[in-house]
Each structure stands twice: as C-alpha cells, then as structure tokens.
C-alpha atoms as a PDB file:
ATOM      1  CA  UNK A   1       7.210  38.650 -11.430  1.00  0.00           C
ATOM      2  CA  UNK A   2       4.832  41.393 -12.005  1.00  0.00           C
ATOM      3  CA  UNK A   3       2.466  42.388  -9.094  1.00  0.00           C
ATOM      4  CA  UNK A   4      -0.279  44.981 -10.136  1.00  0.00           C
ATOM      5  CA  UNK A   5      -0.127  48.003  -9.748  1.00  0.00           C
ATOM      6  CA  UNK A   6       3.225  47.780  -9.294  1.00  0.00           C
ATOM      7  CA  UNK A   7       6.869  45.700  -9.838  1.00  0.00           C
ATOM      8  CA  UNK A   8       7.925  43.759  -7.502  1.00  0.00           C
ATOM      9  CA  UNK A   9      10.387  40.812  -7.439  1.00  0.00           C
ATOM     10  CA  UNK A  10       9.812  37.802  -4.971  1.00  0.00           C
ATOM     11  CA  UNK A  11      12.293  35.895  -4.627  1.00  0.00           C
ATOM     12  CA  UNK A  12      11.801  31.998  -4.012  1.00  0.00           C
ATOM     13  CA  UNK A  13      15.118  31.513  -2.954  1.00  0.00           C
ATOM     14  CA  UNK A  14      15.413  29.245   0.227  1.00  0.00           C
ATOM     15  CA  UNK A  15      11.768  27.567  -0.582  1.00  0.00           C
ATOM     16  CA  UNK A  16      11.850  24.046  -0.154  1.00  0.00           C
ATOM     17  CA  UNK A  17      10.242  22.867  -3.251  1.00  0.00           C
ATOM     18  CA  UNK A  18       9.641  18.632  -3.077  1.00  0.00           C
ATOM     19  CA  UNK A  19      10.123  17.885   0.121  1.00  0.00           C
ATOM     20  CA  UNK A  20       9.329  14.741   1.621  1.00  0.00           C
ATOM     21  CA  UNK A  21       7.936  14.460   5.438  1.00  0.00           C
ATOM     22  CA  UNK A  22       7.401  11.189   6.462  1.00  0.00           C
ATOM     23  CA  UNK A  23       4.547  10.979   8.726  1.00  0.00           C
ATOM     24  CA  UNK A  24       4.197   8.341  11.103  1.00  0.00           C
ATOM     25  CA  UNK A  25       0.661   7.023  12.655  1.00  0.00           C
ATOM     26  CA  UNK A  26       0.219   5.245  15.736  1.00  0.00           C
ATOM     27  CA  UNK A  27      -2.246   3.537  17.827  1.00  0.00           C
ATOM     28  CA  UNK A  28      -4.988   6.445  18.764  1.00  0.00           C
ATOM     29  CA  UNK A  29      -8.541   7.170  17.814  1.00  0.00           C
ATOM     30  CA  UNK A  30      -7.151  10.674  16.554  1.00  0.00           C
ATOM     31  CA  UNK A  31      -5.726   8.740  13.856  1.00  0.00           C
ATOM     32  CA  UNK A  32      -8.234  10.197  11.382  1.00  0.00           C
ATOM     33  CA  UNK A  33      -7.097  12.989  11.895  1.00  0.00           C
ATOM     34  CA  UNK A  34      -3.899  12.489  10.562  1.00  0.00           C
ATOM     35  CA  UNK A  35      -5.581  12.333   7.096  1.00  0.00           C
ATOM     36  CA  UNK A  36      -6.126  15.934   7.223  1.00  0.00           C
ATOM     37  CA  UNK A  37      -2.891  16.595   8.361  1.00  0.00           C
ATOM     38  CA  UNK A  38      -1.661  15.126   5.199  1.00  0.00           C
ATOM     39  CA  UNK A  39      -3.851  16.646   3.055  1.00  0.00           C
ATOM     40  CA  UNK A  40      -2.706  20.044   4.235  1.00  0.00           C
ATOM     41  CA  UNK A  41       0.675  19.609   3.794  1.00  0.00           C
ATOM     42  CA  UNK A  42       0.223  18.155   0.174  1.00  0.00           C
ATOM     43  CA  UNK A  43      -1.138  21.368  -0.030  1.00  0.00           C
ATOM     44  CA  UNK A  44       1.974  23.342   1.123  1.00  0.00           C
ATOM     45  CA  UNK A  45       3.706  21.608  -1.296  1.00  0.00           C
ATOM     46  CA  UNK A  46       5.188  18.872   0.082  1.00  0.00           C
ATOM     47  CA  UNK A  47       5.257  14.882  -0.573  1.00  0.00           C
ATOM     48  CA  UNK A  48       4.092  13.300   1.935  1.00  0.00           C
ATOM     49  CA  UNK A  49       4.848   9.175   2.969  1.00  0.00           C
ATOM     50  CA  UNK A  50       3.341   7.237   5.602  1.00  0.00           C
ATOM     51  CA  UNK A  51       4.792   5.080   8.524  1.00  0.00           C
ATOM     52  CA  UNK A  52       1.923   3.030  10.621  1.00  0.00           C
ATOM     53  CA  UNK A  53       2.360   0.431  13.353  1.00  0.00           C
ATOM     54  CA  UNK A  54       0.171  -2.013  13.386  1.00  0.00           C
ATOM     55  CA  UNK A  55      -2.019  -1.140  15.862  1.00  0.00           C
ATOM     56  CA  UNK A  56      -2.579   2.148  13.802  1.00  0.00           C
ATOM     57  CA  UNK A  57      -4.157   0.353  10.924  1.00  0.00           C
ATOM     58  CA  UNK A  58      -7.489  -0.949  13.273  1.00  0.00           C
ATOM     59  CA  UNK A  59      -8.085   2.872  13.258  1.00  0.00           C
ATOM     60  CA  UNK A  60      -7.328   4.086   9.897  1.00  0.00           C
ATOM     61  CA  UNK A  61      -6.341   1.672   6.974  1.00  0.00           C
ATOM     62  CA  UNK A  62      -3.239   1.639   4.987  1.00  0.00           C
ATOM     63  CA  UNK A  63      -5.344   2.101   1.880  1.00  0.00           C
ATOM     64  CA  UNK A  64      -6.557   5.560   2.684  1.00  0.00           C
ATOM     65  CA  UNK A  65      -3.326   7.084   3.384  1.00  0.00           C
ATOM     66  CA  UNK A  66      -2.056   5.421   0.073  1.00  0.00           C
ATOM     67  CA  UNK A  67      -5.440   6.960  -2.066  1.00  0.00           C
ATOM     68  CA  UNK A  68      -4.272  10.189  -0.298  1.00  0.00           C
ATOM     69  CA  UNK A  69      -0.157  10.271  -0.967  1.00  0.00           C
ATOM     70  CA  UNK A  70       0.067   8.022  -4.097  1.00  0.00           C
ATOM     71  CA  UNK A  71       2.940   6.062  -2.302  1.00  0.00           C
ATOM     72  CA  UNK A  72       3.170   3.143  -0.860  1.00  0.00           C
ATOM     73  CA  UNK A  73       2.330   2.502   3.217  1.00  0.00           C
ATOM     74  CA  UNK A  74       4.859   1.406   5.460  1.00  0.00           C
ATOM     75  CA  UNK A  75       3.866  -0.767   8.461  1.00  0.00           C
ATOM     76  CA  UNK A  76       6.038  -3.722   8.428  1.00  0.00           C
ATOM     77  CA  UNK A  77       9.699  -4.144   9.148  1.00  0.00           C
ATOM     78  CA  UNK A  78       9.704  -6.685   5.978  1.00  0.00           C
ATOM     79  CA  UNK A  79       6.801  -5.923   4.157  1.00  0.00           C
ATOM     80  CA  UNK A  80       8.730  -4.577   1.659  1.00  0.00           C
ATOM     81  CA  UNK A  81      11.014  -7.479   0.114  1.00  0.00           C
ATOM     82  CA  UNK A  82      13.331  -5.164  -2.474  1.00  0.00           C
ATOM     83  CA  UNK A  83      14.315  -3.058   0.562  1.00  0.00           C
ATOM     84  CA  UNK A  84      15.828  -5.280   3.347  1.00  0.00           C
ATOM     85  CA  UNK A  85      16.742  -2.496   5.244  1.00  0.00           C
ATOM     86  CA  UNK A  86      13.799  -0.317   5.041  1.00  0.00           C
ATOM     87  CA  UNK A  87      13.764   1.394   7.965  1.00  0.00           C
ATOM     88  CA  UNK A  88      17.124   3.442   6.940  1.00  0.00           C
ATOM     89  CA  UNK A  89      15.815   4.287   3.376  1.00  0.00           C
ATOM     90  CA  UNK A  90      12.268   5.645   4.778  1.00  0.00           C
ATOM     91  CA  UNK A  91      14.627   7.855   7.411  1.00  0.00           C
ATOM     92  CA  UNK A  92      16.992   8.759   4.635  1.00  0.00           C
ATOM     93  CA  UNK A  93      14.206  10.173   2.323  1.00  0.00           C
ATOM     94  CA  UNK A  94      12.584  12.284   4.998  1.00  0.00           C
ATOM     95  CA  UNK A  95      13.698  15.949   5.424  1.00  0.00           C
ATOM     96  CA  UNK A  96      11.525  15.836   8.145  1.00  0.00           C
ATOM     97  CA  UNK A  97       9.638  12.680  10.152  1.00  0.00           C
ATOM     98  CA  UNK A  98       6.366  13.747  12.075  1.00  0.00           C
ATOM     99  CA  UNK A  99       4.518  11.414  14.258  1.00  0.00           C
ATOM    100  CA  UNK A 100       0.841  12.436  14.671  1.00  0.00           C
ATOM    101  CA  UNK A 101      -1.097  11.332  16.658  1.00  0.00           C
ATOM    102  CA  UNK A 102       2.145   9.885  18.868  1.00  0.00           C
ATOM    103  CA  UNK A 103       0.554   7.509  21.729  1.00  0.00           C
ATOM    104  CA  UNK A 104       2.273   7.345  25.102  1.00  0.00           C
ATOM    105  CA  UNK A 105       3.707   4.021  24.502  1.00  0.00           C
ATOM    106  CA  UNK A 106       5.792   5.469  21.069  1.00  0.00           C
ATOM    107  CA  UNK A 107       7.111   8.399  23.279  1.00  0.00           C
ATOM    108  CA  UNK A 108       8.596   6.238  25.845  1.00  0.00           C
ATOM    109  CA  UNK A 109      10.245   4.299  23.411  1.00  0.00           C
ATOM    110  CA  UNK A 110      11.385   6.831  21.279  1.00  0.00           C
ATOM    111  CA  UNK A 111      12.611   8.972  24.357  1.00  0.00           C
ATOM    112  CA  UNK A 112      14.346   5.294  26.069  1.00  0.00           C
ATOM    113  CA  UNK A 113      15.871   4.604  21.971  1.00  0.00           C
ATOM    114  CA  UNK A 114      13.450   1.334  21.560  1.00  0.00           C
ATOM    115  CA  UNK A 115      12.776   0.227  18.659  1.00  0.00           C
ATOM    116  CA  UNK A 116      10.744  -2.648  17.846  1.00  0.00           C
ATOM    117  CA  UNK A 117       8.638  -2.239  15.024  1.00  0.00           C
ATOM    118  CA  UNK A 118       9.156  -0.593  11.686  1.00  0.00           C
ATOM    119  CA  UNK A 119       8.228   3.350  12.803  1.00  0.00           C
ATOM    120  CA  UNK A 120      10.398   3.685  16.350  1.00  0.00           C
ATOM    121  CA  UNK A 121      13.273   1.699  14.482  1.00  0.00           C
ATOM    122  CA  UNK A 122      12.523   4.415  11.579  1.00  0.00           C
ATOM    123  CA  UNK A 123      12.920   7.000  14.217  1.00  0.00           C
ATOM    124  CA  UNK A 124      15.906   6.275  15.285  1.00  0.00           C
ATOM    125  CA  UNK A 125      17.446   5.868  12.424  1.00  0.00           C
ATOM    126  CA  UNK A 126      16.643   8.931  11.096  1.00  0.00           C
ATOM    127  CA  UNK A 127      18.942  12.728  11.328  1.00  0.00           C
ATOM    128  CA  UNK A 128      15.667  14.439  10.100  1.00  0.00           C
ATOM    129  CA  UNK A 129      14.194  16.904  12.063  1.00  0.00           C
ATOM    130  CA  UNK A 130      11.606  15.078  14.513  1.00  0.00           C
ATOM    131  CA  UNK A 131       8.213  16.413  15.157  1.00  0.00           C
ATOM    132  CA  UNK A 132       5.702  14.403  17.819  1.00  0.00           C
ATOM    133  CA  UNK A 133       2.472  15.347  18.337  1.00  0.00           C
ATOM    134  CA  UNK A 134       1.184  13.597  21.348  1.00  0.00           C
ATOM    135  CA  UNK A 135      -2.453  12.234  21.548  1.00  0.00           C
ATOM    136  CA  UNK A 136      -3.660  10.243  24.684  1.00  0.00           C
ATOM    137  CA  UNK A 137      -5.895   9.914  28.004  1.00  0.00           C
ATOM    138  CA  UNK A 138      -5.132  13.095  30.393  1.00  0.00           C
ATOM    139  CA  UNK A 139      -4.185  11.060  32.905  1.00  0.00           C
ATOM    140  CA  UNK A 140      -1.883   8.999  30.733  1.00  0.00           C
ATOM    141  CA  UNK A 141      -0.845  12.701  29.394  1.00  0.00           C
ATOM    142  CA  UNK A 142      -0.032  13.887  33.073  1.00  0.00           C
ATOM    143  CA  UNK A 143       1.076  11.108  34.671  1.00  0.00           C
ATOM    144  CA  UNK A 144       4.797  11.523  35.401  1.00  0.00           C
ATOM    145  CA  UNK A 145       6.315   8.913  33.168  1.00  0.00           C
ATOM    146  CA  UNK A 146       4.973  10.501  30.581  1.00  0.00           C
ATOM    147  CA  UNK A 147       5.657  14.105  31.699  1.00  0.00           C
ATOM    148  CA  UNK A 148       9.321  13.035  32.326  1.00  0.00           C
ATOM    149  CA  UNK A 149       9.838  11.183  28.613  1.00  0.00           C
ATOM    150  CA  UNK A 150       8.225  13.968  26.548  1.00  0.00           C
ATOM    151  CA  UNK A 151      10.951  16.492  28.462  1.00  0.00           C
ATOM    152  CA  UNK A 152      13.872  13.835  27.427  1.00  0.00           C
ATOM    153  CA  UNK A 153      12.841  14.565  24.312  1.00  0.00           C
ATOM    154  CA  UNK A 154      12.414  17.983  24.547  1.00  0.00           C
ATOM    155  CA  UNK A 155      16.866  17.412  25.389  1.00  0.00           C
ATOM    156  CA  UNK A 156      17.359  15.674  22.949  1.00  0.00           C
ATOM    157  CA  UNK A 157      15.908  18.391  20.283  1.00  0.00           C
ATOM    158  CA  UNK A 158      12.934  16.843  19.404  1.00  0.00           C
ATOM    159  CA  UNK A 159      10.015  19.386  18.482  1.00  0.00           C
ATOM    160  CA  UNK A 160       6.740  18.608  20.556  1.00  0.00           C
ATOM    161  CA  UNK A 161       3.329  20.098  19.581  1.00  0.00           C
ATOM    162  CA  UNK A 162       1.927  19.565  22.982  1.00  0.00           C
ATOM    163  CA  UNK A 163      -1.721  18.637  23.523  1.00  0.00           C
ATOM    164  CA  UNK A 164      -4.740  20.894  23.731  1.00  0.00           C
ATOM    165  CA  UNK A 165      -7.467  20.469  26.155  1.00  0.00           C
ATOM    166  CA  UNK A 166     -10.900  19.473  25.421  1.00  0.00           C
ATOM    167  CA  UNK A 167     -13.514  17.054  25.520  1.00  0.00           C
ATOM    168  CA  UNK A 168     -11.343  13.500  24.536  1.00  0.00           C
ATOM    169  CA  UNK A 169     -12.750  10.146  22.865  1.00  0.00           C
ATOM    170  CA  UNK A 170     -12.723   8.090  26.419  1.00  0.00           C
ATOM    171  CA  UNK A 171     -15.512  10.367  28.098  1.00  0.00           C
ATOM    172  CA  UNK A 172     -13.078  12.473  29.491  1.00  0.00           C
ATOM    173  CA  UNK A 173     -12.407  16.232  29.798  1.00  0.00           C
ATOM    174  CA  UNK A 174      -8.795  17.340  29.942  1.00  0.00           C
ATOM    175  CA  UNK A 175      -5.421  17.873  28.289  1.00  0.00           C
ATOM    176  CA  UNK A 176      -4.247  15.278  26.421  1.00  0.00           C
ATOM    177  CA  UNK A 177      -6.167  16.055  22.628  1.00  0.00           C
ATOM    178  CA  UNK A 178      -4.502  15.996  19.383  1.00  0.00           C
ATOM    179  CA  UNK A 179      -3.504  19.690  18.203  1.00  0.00           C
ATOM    180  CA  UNK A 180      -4.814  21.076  15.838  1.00  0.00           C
ATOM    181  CA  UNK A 181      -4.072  19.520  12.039  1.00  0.00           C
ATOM    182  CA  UNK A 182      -3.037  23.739  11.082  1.00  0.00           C
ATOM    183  CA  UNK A 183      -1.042  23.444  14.179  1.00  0.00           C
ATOM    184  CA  UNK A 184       0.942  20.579  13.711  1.00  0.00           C
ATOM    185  CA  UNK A 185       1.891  20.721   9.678  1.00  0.00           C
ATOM    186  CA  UNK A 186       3.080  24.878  11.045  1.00  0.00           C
ATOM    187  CA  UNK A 187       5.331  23.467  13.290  1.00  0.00           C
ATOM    188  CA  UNK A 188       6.759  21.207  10.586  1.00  0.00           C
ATOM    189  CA  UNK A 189       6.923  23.491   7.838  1.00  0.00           C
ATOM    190  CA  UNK A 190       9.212  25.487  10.664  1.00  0.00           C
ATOM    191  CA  UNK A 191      11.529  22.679  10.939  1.00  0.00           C
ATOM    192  CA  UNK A 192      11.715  22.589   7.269  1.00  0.00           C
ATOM    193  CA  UNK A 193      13.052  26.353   6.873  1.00  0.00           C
ATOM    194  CA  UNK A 194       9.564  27.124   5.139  1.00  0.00           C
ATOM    195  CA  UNK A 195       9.020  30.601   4.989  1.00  0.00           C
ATOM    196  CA  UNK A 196       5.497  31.060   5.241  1.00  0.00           C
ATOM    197  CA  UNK A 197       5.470  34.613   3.929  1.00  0.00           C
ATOM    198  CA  UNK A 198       3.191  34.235   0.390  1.00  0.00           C
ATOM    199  CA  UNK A 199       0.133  32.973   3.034  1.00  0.00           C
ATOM    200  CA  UNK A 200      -3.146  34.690   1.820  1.00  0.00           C
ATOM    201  CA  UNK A 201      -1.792  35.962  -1.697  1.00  0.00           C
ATOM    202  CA  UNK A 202      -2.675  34.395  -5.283  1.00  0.00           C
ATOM    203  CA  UNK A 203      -0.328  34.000  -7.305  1.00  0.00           C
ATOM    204  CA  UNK A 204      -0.591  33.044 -11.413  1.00  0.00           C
ATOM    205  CA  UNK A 205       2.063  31.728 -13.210  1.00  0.00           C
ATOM    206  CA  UNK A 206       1.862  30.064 -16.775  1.00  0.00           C
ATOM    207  CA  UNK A 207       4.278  27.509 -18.156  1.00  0.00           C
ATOM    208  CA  UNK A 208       4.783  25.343 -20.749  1.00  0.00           C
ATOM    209  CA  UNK A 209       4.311  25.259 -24.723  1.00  0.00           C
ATOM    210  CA  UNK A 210       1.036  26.673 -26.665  1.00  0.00           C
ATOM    211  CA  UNK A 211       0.725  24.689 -29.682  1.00  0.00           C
ATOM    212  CA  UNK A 212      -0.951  26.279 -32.833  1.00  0.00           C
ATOM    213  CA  UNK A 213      -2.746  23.550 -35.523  1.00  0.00           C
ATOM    214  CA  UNK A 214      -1.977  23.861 -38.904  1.00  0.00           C
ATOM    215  CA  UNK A 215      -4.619  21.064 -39.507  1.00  0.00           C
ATOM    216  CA  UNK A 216      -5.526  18.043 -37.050  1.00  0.00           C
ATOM    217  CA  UNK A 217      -1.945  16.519 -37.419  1.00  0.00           C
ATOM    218  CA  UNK A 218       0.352  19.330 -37.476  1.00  0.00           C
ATOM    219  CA  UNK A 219       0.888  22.526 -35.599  1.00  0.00           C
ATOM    220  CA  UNK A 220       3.738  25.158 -34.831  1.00  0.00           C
ATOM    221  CA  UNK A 221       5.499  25.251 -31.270  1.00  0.00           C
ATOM    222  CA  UNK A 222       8.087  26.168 -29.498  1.00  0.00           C
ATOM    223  CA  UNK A 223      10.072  23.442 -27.317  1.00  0.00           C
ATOM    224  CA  UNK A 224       9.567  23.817 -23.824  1.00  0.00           C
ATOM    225  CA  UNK A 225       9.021  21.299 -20.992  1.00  0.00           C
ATOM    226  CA  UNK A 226       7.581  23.462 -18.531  1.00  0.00           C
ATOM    227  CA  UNK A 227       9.509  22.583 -15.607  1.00  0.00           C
ATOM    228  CA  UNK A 228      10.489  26.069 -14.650  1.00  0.00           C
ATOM    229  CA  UNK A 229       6.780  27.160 -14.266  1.00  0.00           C
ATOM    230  CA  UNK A 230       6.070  23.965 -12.642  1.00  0.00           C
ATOM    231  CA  UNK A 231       9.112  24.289  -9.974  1.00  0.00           C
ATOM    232  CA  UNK A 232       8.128  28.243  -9.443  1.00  0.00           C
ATOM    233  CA  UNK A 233       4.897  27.002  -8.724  1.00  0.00           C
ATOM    234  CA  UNK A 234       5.813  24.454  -6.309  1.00  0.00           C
ATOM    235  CA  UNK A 235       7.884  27.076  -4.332  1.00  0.00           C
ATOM    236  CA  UNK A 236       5.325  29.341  -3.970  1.00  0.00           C
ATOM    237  CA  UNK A 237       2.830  27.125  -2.862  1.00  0.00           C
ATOM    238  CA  UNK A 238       4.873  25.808  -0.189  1.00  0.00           C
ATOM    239  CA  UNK A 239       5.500  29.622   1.189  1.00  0.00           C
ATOM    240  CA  UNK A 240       1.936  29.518   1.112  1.00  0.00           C
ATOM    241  CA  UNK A 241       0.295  31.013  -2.031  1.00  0.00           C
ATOM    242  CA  UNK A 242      -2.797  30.105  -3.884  1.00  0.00           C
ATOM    243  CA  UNK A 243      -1.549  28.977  -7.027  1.00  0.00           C
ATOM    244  CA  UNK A 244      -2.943  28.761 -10.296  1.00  0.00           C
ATOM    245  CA  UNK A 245      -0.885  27.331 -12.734  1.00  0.00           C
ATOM    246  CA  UNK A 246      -1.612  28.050 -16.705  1.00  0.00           C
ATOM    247  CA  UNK A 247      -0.072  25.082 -18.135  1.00  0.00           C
ATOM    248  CA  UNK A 248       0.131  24.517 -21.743  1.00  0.00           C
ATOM    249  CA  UNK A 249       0.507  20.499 -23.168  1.00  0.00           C
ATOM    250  CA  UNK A 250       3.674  19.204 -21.183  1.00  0.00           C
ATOM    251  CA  UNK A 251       4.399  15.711 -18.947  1.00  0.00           C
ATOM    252  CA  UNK A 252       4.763  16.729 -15.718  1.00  0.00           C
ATOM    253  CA  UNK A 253       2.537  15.461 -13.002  1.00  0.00           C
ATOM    254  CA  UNK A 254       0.597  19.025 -11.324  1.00  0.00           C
ATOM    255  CA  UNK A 255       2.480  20.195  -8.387  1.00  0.00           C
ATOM    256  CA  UNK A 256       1.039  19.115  -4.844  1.00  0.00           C
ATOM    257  CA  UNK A 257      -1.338  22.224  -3.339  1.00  0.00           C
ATOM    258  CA  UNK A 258      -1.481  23.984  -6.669  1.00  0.00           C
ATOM    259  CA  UNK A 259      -4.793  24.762  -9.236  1.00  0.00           C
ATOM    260  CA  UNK A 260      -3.909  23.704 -12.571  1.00  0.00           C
ATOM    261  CA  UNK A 261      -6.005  25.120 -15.803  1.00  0.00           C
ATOM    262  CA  UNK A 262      -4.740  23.178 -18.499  1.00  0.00           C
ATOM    263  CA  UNK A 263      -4.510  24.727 -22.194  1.00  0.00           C
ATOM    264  CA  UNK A 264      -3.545  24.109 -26.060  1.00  0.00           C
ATOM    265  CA  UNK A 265      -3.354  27.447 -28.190  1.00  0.00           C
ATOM    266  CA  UNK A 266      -1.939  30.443 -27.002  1.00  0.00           C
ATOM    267  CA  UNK A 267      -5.780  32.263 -27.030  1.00  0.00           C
ATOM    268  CA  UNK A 268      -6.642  29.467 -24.667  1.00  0.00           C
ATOM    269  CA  UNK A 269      -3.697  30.580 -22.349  1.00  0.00           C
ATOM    270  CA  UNK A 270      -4.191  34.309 -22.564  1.00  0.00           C
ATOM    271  CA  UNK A 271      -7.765  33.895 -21.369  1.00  0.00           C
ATOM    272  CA  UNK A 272      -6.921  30.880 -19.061  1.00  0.00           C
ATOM    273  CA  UNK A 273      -4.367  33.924 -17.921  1.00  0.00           C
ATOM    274  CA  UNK A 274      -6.341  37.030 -17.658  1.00  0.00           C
ATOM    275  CA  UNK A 275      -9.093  35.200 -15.959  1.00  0.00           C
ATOM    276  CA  UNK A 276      -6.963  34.438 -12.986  1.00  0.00           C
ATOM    277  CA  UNK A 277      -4.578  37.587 -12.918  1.00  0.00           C
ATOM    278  CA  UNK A 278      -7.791  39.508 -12.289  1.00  0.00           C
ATOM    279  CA  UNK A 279      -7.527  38.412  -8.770  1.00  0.00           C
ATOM    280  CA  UNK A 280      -3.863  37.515  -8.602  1.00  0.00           C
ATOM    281  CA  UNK A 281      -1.149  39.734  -6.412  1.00  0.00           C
ATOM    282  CA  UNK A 282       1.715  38.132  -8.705  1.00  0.00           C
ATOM    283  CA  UNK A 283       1.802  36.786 -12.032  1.00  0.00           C
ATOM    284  CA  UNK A 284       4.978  34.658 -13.219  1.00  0.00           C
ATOM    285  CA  UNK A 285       5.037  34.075 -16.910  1.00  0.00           C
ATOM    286  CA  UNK A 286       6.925  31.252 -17.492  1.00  0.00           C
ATOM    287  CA  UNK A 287       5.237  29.690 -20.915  1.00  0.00           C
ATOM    288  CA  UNK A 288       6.897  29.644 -24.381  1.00  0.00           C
ATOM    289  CA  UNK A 289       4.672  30.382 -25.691  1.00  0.00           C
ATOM    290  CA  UNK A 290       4.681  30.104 -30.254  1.00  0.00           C
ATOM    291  CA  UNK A 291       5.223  32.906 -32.353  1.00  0.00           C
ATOM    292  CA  UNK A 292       2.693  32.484 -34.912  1.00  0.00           C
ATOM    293  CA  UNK A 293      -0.356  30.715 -35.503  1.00  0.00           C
ATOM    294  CA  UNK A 294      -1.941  29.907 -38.968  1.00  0.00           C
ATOM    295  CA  UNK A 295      -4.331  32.497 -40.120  1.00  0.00           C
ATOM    296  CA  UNK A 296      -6.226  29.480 -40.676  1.00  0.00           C
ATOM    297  CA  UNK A 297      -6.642  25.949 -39.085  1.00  0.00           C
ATOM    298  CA  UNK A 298      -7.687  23.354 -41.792  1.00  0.00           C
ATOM    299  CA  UNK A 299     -10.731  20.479 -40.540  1.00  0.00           C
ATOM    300  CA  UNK A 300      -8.795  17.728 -41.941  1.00  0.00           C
ATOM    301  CA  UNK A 301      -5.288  16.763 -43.017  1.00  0.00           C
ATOM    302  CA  UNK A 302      -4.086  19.263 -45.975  1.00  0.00           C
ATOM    303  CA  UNK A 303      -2.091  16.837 -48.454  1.00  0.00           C
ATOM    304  CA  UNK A 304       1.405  17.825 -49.808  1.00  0.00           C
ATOM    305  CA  UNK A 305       1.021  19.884 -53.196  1.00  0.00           C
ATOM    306  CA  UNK A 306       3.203  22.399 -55.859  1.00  0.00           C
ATOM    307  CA  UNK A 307       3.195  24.740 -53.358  1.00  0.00           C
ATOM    308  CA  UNK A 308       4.864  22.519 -50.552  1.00  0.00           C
ATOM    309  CA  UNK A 309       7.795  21.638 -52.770  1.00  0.00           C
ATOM    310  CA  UNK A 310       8.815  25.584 -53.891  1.00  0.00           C
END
C-alpha cells in the first residue's frame, strides 16, 4: 500500500471481512428505523439477515428488508420447509445477532429464556455475541420489571444500547427512544472485533484483469479473478474506509459499502485509477493487469492468413 507522500503499510490483519449479523425486528413503531441500521452496516462491510416476529411486519414489511439485504426474511418458525430446524442455522450463521428496536415484551423473554416464536427461540439458540437495543414507552422503559430484566441481561453478557430521551411516537416525552442507527451498528461492530481505525480515509485499490482487443473477438490478458482486490477491499471498508474499487472484467458480486468503477483496457484503469488516487490516503494495486496491447485494435474480426501460419 502506497500512501502519498509517503510509504506506509496498513495492515488488514484482524478485519472481519463477510461477516454476517443477524438483525432481529420486533413489534415497535421505530421499526423503520431499523432499515437504516442495515443499510449502514452493509456499508461497513458486513452481510446483513433479518429475523421479524410477526407483529414486526404490521410496521415494516418483510419485502423491504429483503430489497435491502438480498436474503431471504425470517419470521416464521416453519416458513422455511428445507430447514426444519431453522432457528439453529439462522443462530449458527450469525457472528453477531442484534435486536433493534427490542420491545419490552422480547426483553423479558429473552432475559426469563422464553422462546416462542422464531426470533427469541433464535436467541437462545445462538453463542453469538448479543446486542439489544431497547425501544418502548418511558414508563414501560422505567417501570421496574423492565429495569430489573434489562440488568439480567446485562449478567448474563448481553450488550445493551440503552435508550435516549426525546420526544417518543405515543405523545410522550422521556427515555425510552431508539438510539441512534450510528450508535447501535458501533456497538456491534465492537462486538465483532472491528477496528474502526480507516474511519474518514479513502482508500483506492484496483483488482482484476485489463483485457486488450486484438479485434471484437479476441484480446490479450492475463488470468486473474480479482478476489484479492475484492477481499482487501472488503476489509477496509469494514475498518471504515471509503473505498473505491478499480475493477477490471471479473465475476464477483461488488463488496457491501464499497464504490465500484468498473473497466476493460488497462488505459481505462489507469484513468479510472488516477482519478480517484487524487483524493485517496492509500492506494492498493491489486490488478493484473496485461503486458501488451495491440498497436492497433481491428473494427471487425481479422480472418486467419500466411502470416498466422509462419
């Protein structure tokens, strides 16, 4: 990695790169809010899967958060027939489960070990790290039951972004409103081991082939599949970065949080490339790029002649 001005070498060692946080949505009018939630941590870097109870989906519909993660919504304990046991894959695939917005009714059952639907059954089952972000009436917030199930949990290890206060959707005025989206997907990046330590630097990396035409059907290359760019990429935008990526032609979907410019020839990369490294504190370049490119690039297919037999 080359930083300008000077050299510098970053390591990404102990990123997290494809992660998976489950995130679980309950019953609460701050539901929307959990869109954003997910949104930012797509663009830390990290897949993101849903968990809703029912009562969740009046609020916010399974069909947003699936346009958002490009997986499929859990709400049911069977609504998935190939997975009979559903609940322990979901908490299996998690490296961490957060429930935003968590209702008072999901905390005591959580902190009690109830589980009766596909998300508290999820939560129990899982060894993730657990996150709750409680969302509710103030007086439901400070009435004592609720007080004294939020500090079992706080025993038992699990990590609680507590409410702020503020004006809340039933009139009233008080503690017991959702944190902060930024808030929350800090606290689970924590849990994660996410260093956070690239926030507010660009970095450019380019990856991939360049391929050089000989004539519309053939070109020169060099075999690459890009998936160290892509993977350096993915680190560094989940320690916080503002990635561009300069990828040349390769199959890899683009990494969650990160700018992609896509390009063909090796001109198109270097000005793809010196475009963004104008403003970029680090530049990673990954690309194999091709040796050689035809001096020049015929319109239409050249047929084979003399000179393609010597």
């Amino acid at each position: 990695m080359a930083e300008k001005g000077r050299t510098q070498a970053v390591s990404m060692t102990g990123s997290a790169p494809c992660k998976t946080v489950l995130v679980g949505v309950t019953g609460c009018i701050a539901a929307y809010k959990t869109c954003e939630i997910v949104r930012l941590l797509q663009k830390a870097g990290v897949r993101v899967k849903v968990v809703m109870t029912e009562h969740a989906t009046e609020f916010v519909g399974p069909t947003t958060f699936r346009a958002l993660t490009h997986e499929t919504v859990a709400v049911g304990l069977f609504d998935d027939p190939s997975d009979p046991i559903h609940h322990v894959s979901l908490a299996q695939e998690a490296d961490a489960f957060l429930i935003a917005p968590c209702t008072a009714n999901v905390i005591a059952k959580i902190a009690n070990g109830l589980a009766d639907d596909l998300l508290t059954t999820t939560a129990l089952a899982t060894t993730s790290p657990l996150i709750v972000a409680p969302a509710m009436n103030v007086n439901m917030y400070e009435n004592g039951a609720t007080r004294y199930n939020i500090g079992k949990l706080h025993i038992r290890g699990v990590r609680i972004v507590e409410a702020g206060d503020g004006y809340l959707a039933c009139g009233d005025v008080g503690r017991g409103r959702l944190a902060e989206p930024a808030d929350i997907v800090s606290a689970v990046l924590e849990e994660l081991g996410v260093r956070r330590d690239l926030s507010g630097r660009h970095v450019m990396i380019t990856a991939g082939p360049t391929i050089e035409p000989i004539d519309p059907v053939r070109y020169i290359t060099n075999h690459s599949s890009g998936k160290t760019g892509y993977a350096v990429a993915r680190a560094a935008a989940l320690r916080g970065a503002d990635v561009t990526l300069v990828s040349g032609p390769v199959s890899l979907p683009a990494p969650e949080g990160v700018r992609v410019v896509r390009v063909r020839t090796a001109r198109e990369m270097l000005a793809a490339a010196s475009e963004s490294f104008a403003a970029a504190d680090i530049g990673v370049f990954a690309a194999a790029v091709a040796d050689m490119r035809p001096k020049e690039t015929a319109s239409r297919k050249l047929k084979k002649g003399t000179a393609d037999a010597d």
